[in-house]
C-alpha atoms as a PDB file:
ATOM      1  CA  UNK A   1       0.000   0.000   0.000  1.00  0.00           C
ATOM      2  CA  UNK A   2       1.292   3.489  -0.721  1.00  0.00           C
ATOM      3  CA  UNK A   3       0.588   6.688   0.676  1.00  0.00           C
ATOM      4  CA  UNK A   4       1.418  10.204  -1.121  1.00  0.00           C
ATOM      5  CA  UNK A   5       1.698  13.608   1.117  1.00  0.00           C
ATOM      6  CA  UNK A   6       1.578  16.416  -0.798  1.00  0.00           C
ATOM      7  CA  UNK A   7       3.725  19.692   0.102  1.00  0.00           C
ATOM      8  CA  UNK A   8       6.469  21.558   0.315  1.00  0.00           C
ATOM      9  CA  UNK A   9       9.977  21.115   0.883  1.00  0.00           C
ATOM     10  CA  UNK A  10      12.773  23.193   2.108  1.00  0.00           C
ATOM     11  CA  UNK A  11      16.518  22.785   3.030  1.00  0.00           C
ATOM     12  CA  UNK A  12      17.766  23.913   6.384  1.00  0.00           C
ATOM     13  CA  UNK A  13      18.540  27.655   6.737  1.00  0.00           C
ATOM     14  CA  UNK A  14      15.978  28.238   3.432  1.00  0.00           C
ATOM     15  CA  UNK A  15      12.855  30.789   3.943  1.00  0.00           C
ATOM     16  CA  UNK A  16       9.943  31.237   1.691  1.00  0.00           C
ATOM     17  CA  UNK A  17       7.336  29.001   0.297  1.00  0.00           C
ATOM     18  CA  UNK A  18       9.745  26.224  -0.807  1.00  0.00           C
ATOM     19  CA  UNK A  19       9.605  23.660  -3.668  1.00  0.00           C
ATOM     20  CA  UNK A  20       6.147  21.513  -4.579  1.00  0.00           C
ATOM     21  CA  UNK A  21       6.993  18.270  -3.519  1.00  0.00           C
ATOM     22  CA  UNK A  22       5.384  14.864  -2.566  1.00  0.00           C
ATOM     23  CA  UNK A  23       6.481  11.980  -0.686  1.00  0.00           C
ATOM     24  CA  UNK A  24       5.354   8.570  -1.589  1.00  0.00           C
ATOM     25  CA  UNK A  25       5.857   6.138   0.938  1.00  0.00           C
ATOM     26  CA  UNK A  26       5.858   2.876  -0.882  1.00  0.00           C
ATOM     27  CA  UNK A  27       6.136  -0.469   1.638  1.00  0.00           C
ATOM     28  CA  UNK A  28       9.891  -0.336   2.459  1.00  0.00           C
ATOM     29  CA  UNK A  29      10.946   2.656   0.107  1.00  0.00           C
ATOM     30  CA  UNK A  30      10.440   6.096   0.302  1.00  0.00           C
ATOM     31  CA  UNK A  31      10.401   8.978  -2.429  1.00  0.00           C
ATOM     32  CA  UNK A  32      10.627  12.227  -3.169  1.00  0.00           C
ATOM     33  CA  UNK A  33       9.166  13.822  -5.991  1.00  0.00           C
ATOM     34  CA  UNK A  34       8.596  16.983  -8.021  1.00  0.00           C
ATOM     35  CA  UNK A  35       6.454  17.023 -10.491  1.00  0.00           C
ATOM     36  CA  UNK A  36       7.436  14.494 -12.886  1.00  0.00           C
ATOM     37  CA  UNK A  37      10.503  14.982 -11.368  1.00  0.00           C
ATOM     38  CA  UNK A  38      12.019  12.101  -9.066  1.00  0.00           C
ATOM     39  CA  UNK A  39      14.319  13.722  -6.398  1.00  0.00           C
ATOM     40  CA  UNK A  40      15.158  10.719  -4.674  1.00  0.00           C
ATOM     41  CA  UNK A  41      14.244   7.255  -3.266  1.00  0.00           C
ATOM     42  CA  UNK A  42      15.647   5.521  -0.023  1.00  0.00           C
ATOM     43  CA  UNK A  43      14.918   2.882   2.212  1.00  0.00           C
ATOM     44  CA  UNK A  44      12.794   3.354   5.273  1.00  0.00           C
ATOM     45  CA  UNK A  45      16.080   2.470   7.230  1.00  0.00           C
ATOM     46  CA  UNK A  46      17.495   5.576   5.780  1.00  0.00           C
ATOM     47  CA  UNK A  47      14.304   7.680   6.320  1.00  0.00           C
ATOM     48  CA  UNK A  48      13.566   9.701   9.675  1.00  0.00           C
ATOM     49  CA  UNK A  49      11.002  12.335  10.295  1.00  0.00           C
ATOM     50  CA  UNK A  50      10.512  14.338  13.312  1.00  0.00           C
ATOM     51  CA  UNK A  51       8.314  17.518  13.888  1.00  0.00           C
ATOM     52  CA  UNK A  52      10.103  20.919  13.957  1.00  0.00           C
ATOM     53  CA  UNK A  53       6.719  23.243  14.654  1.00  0.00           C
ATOM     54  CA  UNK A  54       3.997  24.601  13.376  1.00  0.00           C
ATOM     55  CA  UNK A  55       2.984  21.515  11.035  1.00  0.00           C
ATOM     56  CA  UNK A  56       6.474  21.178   9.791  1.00  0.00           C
ATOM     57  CA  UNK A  57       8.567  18.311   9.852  1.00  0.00           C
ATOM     58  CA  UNK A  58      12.542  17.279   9.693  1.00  0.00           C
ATOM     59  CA  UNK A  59      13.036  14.378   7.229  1.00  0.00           C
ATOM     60  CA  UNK A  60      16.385  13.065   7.178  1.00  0.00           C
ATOM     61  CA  UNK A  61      16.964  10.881   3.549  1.00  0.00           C
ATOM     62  CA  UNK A  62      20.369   9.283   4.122  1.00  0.00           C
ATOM     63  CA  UNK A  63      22.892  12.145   4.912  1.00  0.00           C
ATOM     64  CA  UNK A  64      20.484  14.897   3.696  1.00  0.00           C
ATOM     65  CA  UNK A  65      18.270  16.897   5.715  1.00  0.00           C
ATOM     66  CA  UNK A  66      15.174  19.357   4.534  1.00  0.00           C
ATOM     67  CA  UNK A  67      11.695  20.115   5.572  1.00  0.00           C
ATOM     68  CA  UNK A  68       8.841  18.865   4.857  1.00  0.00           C
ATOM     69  CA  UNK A  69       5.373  21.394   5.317  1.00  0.00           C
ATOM     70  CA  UNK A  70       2.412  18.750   3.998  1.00  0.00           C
ATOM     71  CA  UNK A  71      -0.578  19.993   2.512  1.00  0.00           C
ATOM     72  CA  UNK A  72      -2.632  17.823   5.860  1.00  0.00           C
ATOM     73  CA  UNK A  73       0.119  17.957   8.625  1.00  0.00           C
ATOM     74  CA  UNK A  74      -2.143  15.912  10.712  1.00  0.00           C
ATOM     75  CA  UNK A  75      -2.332  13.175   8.134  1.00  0.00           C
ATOM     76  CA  UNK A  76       1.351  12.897   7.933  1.00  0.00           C
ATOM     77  CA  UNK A  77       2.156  12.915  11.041  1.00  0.00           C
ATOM     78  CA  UNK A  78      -0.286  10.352  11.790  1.00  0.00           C
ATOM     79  CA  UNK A  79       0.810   8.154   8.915  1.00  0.00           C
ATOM     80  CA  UNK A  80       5.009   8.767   9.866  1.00  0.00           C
ATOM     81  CA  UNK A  81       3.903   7.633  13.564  1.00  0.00           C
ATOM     82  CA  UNK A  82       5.257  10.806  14.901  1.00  0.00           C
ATOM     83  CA  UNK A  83       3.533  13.665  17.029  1.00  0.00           C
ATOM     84  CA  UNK A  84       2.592  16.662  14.822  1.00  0.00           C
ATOM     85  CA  UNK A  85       4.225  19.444  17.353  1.00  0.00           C
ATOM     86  CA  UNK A  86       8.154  18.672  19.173  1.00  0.00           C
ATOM     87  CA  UNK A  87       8.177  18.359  23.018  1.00  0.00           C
ATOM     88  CA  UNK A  88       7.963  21.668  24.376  1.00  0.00           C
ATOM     89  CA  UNK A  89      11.523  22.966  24.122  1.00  0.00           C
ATOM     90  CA  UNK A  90      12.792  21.039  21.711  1.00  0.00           C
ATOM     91  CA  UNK A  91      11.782  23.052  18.623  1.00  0.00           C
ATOM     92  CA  UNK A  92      14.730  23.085  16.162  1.00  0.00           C
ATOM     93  CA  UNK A  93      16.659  26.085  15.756  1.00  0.00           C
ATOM     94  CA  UNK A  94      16.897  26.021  11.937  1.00  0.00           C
ATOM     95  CA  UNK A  95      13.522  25.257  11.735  1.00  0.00           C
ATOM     96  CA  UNK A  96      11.618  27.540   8.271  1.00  0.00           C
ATOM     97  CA  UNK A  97       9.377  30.219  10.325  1.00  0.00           C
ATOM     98  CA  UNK A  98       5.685  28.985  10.153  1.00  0.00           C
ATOM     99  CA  UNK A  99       4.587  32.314   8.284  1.00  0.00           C
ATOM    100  CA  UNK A 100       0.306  33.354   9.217  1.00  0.00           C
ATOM    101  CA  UNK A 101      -0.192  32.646   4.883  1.00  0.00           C
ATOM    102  CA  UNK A 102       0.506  29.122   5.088  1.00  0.00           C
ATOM    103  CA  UNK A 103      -1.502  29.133   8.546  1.00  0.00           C
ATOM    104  CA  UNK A 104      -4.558  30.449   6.223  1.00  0.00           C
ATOM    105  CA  UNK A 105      -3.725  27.872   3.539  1.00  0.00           C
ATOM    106  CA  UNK A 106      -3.727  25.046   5.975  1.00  0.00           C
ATOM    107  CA  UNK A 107      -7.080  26.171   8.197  1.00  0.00           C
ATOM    108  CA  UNK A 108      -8.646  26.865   4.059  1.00  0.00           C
ATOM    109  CA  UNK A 109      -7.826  23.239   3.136  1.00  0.00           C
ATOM    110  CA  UNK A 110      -9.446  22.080   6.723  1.00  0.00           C
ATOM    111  CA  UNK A 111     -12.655  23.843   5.655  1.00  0.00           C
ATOM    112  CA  UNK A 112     -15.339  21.619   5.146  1.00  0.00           C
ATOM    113  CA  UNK A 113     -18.342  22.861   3.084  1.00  0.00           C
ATOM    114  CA  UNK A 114     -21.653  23.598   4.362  1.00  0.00           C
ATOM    115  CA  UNK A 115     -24.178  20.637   3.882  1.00  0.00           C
ATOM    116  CA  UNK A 116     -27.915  20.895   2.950  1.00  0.00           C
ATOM    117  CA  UNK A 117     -30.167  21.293   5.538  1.00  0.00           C
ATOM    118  CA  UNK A 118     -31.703  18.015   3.962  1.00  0.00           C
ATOM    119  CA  UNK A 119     -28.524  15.741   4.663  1.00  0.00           C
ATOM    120  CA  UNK A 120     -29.692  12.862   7.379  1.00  0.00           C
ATOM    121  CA  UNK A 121     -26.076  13.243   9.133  1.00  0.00           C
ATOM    122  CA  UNK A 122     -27.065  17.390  10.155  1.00  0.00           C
ATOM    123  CA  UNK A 123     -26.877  18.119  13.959  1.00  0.00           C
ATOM    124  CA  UNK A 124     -30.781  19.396  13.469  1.00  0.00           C
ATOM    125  CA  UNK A 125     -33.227  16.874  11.556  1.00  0.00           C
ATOM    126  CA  UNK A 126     -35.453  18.779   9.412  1.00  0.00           C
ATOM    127  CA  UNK A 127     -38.306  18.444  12.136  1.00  0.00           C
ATOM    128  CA  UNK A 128     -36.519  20.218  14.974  1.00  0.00           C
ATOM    129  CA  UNK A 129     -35.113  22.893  12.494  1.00  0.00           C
ATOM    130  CA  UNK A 130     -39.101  23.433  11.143  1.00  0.00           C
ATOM    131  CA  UNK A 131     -40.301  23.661  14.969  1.00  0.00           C
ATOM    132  CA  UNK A 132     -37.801  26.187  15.624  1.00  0.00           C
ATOM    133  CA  UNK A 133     -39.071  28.359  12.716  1.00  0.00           C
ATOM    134  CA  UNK A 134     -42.554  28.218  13.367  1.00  0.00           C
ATOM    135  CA  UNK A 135     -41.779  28.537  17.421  1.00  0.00           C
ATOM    136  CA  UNK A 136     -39.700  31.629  15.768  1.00  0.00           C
ATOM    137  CA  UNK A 137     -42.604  33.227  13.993  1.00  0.00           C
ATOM    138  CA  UNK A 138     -45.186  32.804  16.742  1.00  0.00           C
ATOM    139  CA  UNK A 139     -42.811  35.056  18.935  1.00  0.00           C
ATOM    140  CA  UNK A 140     -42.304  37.616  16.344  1.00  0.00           C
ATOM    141  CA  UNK A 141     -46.034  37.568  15.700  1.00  0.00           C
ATOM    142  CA  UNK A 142     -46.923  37.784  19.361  1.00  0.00           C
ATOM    143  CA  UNK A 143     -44.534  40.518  20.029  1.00  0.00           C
ATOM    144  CA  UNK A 144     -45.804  42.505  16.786  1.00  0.00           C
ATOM    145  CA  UNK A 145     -49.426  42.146  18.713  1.00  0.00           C
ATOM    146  CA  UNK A 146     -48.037  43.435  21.668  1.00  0.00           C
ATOM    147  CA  UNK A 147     -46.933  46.634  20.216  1.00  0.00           C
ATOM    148  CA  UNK A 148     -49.943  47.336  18.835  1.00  0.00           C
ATOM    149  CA  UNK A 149     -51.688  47.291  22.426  1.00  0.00           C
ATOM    150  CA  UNK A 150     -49.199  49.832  23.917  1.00  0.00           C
END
């Protein structure tokens, strides 16, 4: 079974939005890709990840080192086995700065859509939402009455 993480990648002491890169993890190899590009493959042995901060992670590949921002942090972390922030303290000091953009791209991409009102899976069933509107209207109606009698 494979699993592909989308992102970005960035070599220690580098700042800005980084290169488009994916990682394929692949039973006991691991890649590194860029477009059609392949950057790399290497064996799990030869394959560490850690978390740096702020949904950023250190990948070693052999004797190289870069980071690793993933389009779903959480889903790469989870996959990789690691936790998705570094023990408090421990945050690497060459670490890319997590800039507020890529905070906005991240939350955008976490965003999930409004449903219908007649999905079965809503918090309110259509029932409770229609008693709530007619509940709604007798208290606006009942208050318009009442201002006519003052």
């Amino acid at each position: 079974m494979s699993n592909v993480f989308a992102g970005s990648v960035l070599l220690p002491g580098e700042e800005g939005t980084g290169l488009q890169a994916a990682f394929e993890v692949v039973d006991d190899r691991v890649r590194l890709t860029s477009g059609a590009d392949e950057l790399g493959t290497w064996s799990q042995q030869d394959f560490d990840v850690s978390p740096s901060g702020k949904g950023t992670f250190k990948v070693a590949l052999g004797s190289e080192e870069l980071f690793f921002t993933p389009s779903s942090p959480s889903s790469f972390a989870e996959a990789m086995h690691v936790p998705l922030q570094p023990e408090p303290g421990k945050r690497s000091s060459d670490a890319p700065k997590y800039d507020i953009d890529a905070a906005i791209d991240e939350a955008i991409a976490n965003v999930k859509p409004l449903r219908s009102i007649n999905d079965e899976d809503d918090i309110l069933s259509k029932p409770l939402l229609t008693t709530i509107v007619v509940v709604a209207g007798a208290l606006m109606a009942g208050l318009v009455g009442m201002s006519f009698l003052l």
